[in-house]
PDB file of N, CA and C in Angstrom:
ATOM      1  N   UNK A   1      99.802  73.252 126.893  1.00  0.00           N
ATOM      2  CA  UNK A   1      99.006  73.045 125.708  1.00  0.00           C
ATOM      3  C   UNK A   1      98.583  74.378 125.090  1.00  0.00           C
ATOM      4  N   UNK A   2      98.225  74.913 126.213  1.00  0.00           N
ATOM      5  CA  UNK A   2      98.116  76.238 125.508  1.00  0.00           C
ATOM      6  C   UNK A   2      98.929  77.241 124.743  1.00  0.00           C
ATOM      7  N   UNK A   3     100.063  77.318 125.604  1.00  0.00           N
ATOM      8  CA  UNK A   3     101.279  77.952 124.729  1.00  0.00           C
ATOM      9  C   UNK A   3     101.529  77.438 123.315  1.00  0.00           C
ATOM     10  N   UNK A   4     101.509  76.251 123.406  1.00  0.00           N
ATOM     11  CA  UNK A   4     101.711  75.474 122.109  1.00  0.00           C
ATOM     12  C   UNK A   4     101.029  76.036 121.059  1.00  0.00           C
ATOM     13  N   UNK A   5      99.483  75.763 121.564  1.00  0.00           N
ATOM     14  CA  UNK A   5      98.743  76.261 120.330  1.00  0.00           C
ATOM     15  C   UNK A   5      98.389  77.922 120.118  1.00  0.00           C
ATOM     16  N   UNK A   6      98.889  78.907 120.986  1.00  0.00           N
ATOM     17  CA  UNK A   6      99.484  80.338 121.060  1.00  0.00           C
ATOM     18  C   UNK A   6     100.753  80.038 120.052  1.00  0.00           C
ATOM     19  N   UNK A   7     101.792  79.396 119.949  1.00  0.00           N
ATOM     20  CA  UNK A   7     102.714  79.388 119.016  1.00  0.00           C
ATOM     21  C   UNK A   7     102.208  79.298 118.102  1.00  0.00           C
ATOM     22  N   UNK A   8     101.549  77.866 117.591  1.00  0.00           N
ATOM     23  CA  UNK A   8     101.318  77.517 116.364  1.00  0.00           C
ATOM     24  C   UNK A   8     100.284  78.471 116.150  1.00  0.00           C
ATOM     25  N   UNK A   9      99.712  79.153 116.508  1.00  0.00           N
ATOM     26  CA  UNK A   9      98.839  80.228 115.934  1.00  0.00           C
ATOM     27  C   UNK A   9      99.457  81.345 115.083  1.00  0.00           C
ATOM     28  N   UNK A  10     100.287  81.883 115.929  1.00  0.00           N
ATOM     29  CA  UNK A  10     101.087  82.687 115.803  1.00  0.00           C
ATOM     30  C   UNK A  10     101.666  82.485 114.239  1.00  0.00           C
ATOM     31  N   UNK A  11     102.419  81.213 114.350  1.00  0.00           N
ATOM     32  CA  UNK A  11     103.364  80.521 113.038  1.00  0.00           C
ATOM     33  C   UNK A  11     102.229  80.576 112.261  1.00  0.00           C
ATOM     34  N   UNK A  12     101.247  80.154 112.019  1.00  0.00           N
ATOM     35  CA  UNK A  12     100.131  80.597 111.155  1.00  0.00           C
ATOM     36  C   UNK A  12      99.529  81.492 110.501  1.00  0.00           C
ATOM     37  N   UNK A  13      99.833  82.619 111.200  1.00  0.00           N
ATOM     38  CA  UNK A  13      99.745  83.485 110.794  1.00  0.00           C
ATOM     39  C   UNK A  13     100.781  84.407 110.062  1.00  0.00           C
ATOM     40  N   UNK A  14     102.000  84.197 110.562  1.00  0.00           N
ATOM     41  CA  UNK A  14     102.818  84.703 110.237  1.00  0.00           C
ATOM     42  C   UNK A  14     102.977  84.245 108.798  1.00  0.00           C
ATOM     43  N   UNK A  15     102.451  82.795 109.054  1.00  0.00           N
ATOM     44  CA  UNK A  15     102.722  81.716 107.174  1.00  0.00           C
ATOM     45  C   UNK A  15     102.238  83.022 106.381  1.00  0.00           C
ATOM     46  N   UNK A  16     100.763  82.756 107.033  1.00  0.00           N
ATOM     47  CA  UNK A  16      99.704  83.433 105.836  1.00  0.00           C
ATOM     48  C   UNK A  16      99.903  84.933 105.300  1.00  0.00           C
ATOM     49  N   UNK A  17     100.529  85.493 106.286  1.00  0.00           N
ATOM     50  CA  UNK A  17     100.743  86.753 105.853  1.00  0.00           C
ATOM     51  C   UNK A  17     102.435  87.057 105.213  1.00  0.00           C
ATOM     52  N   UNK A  18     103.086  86.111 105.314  1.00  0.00           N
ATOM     53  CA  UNK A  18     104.318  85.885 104.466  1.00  0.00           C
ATOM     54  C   UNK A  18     103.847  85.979 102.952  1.00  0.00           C
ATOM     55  N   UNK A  19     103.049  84.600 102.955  1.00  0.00           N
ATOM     56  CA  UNK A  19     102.779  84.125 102.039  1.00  0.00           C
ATOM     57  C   UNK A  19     102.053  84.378 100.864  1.00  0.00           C
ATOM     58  N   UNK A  20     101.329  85.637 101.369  1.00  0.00           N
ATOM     59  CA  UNK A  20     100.779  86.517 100.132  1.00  0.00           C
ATOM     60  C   UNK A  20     101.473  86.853  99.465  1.00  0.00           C
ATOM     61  N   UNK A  21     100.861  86.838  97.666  1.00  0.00           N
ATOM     62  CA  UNK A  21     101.827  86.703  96.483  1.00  0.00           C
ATOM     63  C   UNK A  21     102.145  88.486  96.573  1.00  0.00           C
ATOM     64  N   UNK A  22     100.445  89.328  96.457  1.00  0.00           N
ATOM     65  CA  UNK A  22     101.430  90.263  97.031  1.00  0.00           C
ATOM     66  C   UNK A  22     102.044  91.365  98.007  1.00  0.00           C
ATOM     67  N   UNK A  23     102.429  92.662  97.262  1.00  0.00           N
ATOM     68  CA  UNK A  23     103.104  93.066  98.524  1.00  0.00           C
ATOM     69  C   UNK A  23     102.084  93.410  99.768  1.00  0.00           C
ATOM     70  N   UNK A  24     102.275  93.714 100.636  1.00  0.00           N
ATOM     71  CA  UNK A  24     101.591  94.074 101.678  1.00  0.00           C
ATOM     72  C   UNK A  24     101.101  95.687 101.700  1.00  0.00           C
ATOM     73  N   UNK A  25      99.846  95.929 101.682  1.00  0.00           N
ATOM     74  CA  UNK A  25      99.881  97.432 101.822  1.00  0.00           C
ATOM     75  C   UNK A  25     100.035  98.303 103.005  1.00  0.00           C
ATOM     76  N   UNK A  26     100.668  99.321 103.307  1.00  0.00           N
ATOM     77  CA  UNK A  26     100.846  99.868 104.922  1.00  0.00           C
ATOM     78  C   UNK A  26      99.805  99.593 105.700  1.00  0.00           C
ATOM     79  N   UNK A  27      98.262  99.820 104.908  1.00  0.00           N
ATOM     80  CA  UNK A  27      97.209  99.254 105.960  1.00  0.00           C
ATOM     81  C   UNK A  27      97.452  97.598 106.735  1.00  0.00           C
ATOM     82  N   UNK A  28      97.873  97.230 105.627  1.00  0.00           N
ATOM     83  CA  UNK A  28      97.904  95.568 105.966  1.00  0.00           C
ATOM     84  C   UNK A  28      98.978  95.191 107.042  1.00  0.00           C
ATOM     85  N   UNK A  29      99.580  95.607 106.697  1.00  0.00           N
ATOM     86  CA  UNK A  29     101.528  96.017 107.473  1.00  0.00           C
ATOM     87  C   UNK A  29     100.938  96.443 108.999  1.00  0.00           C
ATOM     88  N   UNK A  30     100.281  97.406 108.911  1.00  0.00           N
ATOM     89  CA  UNK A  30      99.882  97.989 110.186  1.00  0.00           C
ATOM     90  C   UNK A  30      99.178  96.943 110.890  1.00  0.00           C
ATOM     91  N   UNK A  31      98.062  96.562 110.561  1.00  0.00           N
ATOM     92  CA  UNK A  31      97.389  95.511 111.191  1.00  0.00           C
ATOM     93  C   UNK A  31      97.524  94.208 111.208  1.00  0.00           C
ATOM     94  N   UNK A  32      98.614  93.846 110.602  1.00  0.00           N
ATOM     95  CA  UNK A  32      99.404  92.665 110.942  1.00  0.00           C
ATOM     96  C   UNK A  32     100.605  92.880 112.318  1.00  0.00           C
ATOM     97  N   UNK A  33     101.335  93.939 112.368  1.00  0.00           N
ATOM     98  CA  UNK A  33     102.021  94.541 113.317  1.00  0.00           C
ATOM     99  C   UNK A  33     100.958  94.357 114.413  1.00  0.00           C
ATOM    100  N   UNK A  34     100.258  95.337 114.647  1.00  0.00           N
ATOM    101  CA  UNK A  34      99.088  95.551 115.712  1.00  0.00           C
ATOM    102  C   UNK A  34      98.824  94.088 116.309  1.00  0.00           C
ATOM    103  N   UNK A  35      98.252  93.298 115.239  1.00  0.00           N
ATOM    104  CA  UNK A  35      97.150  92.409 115.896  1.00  0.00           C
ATOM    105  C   UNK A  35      98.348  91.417 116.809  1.00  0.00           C
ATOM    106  N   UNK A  36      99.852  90.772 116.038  1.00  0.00           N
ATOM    107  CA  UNK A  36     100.546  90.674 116.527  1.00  0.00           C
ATOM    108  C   UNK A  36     100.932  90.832 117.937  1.00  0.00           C
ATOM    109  N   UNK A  37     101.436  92.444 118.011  1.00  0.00           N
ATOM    110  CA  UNK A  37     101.681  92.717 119.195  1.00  0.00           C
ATOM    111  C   UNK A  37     100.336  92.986 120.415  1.00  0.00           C
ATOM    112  N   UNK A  38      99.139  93.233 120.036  1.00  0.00           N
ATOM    113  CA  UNK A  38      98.499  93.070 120.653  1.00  0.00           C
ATOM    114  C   UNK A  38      98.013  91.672 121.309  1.00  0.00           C
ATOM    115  N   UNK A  39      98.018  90.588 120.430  1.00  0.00           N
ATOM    116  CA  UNK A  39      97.891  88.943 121.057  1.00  0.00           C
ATOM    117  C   UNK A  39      99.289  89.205 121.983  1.00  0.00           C
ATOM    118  N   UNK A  40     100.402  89.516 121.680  1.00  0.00           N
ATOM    119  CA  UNK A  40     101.715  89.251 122.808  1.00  0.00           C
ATOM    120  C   UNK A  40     101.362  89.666 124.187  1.00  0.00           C
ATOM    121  N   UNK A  41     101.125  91.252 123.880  1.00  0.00           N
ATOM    122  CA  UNK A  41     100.518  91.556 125.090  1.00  0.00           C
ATOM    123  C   UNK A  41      99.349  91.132 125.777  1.00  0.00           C
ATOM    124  N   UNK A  42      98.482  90.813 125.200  1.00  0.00           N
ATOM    125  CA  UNK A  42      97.142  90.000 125.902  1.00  0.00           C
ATOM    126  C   UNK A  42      97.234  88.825 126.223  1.00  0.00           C
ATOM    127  N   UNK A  43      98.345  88.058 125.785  1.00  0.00           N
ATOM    128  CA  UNK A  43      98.689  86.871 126.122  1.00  0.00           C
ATOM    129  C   UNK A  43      99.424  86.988 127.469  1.00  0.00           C
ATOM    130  N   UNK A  44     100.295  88.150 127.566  1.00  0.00           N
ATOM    131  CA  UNK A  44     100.885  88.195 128.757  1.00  0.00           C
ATOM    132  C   UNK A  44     100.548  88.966 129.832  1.00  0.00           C
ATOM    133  N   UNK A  45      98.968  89.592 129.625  1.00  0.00           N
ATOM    134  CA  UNK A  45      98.364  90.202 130.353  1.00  0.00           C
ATOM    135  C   UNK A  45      97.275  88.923 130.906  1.00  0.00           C
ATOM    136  N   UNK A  46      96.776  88.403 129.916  1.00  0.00           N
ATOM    137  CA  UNK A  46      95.872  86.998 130.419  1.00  0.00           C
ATOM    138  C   UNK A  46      96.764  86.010 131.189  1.00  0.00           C
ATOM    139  N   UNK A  47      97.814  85.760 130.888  1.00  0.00           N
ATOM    140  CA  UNK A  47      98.906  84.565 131.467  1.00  0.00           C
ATOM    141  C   UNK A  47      98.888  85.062 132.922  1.00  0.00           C
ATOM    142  N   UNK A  48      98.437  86.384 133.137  1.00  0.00           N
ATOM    143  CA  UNK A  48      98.838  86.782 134.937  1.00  0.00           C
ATOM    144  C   UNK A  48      97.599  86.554 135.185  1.00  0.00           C
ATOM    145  N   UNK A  49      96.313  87.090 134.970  1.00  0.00           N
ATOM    146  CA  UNK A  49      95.201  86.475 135.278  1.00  0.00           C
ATOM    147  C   UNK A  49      94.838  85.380 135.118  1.00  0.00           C
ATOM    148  N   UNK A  50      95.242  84.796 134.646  1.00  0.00           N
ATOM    149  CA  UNK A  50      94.749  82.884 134.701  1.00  0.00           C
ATOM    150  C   UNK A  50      94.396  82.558 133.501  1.00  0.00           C
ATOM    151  N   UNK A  51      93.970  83.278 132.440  1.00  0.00           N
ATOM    152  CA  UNK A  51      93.488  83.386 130.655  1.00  0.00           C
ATOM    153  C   UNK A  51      94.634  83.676 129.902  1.00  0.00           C
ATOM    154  N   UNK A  52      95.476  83.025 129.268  1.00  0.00           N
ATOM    155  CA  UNK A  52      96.651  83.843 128.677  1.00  0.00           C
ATOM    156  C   UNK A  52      95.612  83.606 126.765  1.00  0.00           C
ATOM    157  N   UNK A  53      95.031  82.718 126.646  1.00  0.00           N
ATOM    158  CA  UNK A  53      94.154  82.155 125.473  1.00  0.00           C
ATOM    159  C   UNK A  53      93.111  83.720 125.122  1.00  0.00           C
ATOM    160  N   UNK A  54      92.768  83.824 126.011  1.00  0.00           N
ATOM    161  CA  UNK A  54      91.099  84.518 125.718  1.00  0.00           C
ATOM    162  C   UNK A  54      91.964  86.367 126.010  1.00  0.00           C
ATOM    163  N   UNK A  55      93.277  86.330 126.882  1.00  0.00           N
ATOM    164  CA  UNK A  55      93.750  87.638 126.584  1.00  0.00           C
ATOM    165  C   UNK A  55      94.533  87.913 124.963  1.00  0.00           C
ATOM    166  N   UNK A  56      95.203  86.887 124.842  1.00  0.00           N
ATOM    167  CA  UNK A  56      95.559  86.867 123.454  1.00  0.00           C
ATOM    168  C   UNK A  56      95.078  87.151 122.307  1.00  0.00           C
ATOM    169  N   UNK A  57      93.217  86.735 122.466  1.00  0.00           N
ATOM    170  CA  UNK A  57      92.467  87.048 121.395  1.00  0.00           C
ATOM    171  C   UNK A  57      91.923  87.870 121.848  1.00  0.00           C
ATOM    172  N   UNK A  58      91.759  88.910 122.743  1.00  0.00           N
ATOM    173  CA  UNK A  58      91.217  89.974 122.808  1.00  0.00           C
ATOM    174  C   UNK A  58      92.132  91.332 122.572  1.00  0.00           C
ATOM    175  N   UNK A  59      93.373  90.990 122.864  1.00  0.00           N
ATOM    176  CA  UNK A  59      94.484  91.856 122.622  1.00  0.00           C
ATOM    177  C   UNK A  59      95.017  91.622 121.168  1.00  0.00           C
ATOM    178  N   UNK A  60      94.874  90.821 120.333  1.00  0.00           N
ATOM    179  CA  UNK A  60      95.192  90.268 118.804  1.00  0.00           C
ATOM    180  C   UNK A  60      93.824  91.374 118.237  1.00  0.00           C
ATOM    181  N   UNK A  61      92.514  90.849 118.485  1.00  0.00           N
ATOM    182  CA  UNK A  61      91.834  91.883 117.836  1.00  0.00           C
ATOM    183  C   UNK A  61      91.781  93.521 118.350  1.00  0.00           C
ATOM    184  N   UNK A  62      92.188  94.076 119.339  1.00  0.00           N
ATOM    185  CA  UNK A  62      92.345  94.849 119.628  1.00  0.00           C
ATOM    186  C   UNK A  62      93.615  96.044 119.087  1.00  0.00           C
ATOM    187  N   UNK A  63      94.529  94.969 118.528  1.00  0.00           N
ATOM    188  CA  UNK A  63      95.764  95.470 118.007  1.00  0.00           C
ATOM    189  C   UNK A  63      95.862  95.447 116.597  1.00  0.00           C
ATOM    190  N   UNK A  64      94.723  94.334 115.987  1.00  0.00           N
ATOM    191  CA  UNK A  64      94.428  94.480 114.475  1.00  0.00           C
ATOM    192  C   UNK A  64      94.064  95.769 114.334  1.00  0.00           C
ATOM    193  N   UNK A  65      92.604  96.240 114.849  1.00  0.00           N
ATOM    194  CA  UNK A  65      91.986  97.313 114.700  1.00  0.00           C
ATOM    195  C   UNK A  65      92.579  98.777 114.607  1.00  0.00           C
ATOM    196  N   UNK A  66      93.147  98.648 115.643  1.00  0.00           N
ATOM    197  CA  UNK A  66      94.046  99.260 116.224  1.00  0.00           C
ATOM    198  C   UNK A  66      95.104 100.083 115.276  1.00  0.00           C
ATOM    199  N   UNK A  67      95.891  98.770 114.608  1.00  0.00           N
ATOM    200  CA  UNK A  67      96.833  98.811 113.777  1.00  0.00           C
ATOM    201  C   UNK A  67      96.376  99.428 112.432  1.00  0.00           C
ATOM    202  N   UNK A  68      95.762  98.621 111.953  1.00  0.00           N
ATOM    203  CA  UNK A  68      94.607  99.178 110.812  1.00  0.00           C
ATOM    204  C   UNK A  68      94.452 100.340 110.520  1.00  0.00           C
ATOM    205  N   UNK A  69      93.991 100.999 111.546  1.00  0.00           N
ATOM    206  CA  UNK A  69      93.308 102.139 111.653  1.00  0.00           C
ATOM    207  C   UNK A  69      94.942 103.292 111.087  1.00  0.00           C
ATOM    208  N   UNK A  70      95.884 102.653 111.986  1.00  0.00           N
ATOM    209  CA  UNK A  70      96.572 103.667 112.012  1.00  0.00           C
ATOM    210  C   UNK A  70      97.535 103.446 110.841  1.00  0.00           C
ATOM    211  N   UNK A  71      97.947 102.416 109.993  1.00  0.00           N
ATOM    212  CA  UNK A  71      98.314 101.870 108.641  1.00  0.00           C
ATOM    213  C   UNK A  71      97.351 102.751 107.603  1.00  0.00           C
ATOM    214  N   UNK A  72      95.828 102.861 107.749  1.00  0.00           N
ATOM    215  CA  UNK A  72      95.411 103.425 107.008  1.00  0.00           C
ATOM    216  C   UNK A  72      95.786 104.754 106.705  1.00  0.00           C
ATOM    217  N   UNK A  73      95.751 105.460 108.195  1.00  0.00           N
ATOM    218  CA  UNK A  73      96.285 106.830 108.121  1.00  0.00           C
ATOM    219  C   UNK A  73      97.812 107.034 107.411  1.00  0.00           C
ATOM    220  N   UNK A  74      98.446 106.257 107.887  1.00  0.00           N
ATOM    221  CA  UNK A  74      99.971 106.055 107.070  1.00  0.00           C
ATOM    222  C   UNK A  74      99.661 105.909 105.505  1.00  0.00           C
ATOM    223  N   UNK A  75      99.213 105.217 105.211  1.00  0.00           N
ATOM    224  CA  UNK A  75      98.533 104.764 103.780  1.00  0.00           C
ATOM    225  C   UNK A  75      98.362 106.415 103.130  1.00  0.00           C
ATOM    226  N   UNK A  76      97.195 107.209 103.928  1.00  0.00           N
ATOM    227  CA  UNK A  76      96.708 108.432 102.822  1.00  0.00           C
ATOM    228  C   UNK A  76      97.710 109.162 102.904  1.00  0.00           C
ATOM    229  N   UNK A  77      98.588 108.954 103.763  1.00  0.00           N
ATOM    230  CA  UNK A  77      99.753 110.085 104.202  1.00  0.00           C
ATOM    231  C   UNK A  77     100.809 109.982 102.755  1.00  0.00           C
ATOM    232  N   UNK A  78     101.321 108.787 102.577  1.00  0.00           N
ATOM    233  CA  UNK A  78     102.237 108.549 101.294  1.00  0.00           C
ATOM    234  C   UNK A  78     101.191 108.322 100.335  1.00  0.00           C
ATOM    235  N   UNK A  79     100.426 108.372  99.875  1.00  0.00           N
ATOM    236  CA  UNK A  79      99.577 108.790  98.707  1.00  0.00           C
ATOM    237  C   UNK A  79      99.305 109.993  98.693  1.00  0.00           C
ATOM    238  N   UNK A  80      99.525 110.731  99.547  1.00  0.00           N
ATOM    239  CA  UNK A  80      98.807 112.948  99.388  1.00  0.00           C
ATOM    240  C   UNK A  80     100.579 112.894  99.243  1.00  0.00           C
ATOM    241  N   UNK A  81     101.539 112.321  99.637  1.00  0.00           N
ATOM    242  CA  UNK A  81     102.611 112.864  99.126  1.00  0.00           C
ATOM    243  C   UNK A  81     103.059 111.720  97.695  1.00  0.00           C
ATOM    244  N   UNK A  82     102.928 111.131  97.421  1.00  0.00           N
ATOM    245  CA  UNK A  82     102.890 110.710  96.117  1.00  0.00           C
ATOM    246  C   UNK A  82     102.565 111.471  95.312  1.00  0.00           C
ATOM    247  N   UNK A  83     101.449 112.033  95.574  1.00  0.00           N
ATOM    248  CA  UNK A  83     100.622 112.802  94.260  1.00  0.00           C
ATOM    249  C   UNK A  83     101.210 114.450  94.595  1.00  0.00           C
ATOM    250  N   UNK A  84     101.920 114.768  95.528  1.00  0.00           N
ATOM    251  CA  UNK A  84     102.546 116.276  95.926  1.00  0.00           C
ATOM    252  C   UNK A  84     103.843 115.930  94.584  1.00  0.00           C
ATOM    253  N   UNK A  85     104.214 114.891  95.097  1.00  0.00           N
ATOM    254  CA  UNK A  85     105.398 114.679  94.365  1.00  0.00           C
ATOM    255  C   UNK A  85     105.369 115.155  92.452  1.00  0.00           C
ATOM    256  N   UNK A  86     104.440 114.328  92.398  1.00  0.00           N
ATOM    257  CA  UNK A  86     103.777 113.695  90.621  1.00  0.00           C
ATOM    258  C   UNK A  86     103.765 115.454  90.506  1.00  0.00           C
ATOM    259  N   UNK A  87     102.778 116.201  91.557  1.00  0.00           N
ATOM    260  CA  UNK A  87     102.054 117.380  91.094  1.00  0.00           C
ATOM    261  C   UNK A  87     103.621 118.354  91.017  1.00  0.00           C
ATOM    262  N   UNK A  88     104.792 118.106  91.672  1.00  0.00           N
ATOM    263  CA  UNK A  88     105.841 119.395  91.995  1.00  0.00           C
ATOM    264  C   UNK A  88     106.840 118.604  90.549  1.00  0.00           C
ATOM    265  N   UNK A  89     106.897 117.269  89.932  1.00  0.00           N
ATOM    266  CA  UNK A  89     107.582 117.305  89.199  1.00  0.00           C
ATOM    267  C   UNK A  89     107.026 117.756  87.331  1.00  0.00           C
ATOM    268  N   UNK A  90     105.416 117.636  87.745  1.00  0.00           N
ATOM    269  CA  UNK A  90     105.038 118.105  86.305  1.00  0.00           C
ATOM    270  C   UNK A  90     105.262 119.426  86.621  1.00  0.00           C
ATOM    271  N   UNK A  91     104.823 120.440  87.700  1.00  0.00           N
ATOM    272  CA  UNK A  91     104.848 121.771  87.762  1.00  0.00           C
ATOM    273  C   UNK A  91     106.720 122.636  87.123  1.00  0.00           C
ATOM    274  N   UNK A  92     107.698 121.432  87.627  1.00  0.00           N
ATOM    275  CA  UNK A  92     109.461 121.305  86.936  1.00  0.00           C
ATOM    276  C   UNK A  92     109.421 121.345  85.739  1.00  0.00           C
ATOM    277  N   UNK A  93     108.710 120.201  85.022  1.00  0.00           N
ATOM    278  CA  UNK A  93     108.624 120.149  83.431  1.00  0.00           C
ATOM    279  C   UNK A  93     107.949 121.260  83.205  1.00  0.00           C
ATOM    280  N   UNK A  94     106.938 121.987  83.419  1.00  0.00           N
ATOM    281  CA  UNK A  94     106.463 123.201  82.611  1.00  0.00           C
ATOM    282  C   UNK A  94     107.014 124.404  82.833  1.00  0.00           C
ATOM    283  N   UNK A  95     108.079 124.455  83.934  1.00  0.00           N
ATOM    284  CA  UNK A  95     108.912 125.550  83.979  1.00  0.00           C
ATOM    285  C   UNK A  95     109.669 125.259  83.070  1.00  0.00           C
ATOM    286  N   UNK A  96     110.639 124.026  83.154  1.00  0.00           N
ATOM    287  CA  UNK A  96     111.748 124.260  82.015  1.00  0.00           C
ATOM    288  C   UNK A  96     111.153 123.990  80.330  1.00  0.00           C
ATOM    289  N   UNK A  97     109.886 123.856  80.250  1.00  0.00           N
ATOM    290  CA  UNK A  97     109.306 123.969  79.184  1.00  0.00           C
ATOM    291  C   UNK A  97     109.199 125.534  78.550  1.00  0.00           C
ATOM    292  N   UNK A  98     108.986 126.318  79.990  1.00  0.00           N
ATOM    293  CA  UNK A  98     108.634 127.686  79.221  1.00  0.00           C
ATOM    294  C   UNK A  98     110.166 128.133  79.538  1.00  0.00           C
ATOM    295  N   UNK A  99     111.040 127.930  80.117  1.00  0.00           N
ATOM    296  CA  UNK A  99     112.382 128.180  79.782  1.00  0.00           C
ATOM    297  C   UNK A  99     112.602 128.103  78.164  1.00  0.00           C
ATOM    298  N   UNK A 100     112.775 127.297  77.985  1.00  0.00           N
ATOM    299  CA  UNK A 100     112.987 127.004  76.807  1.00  0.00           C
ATOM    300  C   UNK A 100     112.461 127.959  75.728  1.00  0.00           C
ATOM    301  N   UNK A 101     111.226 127.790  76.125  1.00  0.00           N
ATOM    302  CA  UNK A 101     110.246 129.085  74.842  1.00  0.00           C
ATOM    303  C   UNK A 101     110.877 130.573  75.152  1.00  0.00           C
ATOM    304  N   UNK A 102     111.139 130.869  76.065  1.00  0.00           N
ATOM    305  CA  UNK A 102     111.532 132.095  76.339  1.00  0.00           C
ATOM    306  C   UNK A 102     112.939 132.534  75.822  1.00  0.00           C
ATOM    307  N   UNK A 103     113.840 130.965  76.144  1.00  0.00           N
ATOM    308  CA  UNK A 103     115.290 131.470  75.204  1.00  0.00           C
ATOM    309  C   UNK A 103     115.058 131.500  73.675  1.00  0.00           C
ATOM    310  N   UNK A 104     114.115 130.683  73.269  1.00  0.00           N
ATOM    311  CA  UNK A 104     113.923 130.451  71.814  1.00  0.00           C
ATOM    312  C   UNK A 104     113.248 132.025  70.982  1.00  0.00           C
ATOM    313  N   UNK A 105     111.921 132.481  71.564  1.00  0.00           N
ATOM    314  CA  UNK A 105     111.834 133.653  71.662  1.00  0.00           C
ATOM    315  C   UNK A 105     112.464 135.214  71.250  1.00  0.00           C
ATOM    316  N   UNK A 106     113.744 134.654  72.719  1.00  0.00           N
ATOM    317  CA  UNK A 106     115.198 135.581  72.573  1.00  0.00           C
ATOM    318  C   UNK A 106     115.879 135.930  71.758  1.00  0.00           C
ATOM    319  N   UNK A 107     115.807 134.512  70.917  1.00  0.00           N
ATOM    320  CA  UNK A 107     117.363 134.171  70.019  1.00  0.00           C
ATOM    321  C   UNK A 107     116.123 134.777  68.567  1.00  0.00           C
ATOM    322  N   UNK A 108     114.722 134.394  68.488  1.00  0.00           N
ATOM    323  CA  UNK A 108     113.912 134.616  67.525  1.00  0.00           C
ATOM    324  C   UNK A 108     114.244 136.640  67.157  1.00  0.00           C
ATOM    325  N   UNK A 109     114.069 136.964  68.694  1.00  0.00           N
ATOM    326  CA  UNK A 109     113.890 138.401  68.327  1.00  0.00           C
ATOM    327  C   UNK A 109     115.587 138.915  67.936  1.00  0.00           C
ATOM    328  N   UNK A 110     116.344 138.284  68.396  1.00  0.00           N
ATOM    329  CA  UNK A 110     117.662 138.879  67.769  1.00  0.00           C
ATOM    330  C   UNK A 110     117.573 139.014  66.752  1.00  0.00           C
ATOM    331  N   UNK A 111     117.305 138.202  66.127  1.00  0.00           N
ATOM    332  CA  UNK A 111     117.661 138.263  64.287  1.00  0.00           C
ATOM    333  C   UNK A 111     116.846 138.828  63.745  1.00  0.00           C
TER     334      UNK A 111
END
C-alpha cells in the first residue's frame, strides 16, 4: 500500500510539474530534480529501516532544499553571463562603430 501511494505521489508530482504552462526556471528544475531524488533515496533508506513513507518525505524535502539552493546558484550563474554576454556584444557594436568613424575620417582628410 505504501509503495503504491509512493508511486502515485511521485506521478503527481511529476503531473504538476509537467504541467506548468510555463517553462521551468533552473531554480525550479533544480528543486524538482533534488526533491525527487531525495524522496528515492529516503524511500530506500526508510524501506531498510522499517519507514520507507516518513524516509521519503524527509529525503523529498531534504532534496527540494537542497536542490533549490543549488538551481538558484545555477540561476545567477547564467544571468552574470547573460548580461557578460549583452555587455561584450554592445562593447563589438561600439568598436565597429568607431571603426567606421575612423575610416570615414580617413577618406574625409584625403580630399
Amino acid at each position: 500500500m505504501r509503495k503504491s501511494l509512493m508511486v502515485l505521489g511521485s506521478i503527481l508530482l511529476l503531473a504538476v510539474t509537467v504541467g506548468c504552462s510555463a517553462p521551468l526556471s533552473t531554480r525550479e528544475k533544480g528543486a524538482g530534480i533534488g526533491a525527487l531524488g531525495g524522496a528515492a533515496a529516503g524511500g530506500i533508506i526508510g524501506a531498510a529501516v522499517g519507514h520507507p513513507g516518513a524516509g521519503a518525505a524527509i529525503g523529498g524535502a531534504l532534496g527540494l532544499g537542497t536542490g533549490a539552493l543549488i538551481g538558484d546558484q545555477l540561476q545567477g550563474q547564467e544571468q552574470r553571463q547573460q548580461e557578460q554576454q549583452r555587455q561584450l556584444e554592445q562593447n563589438q557594436a561600439e568598436l565597429e562603430r568607431q571603426r567606421r568613424e575612423l575610416e570615414r575620417m580617413k577618406r574625409d582628410r584625403e580630399y
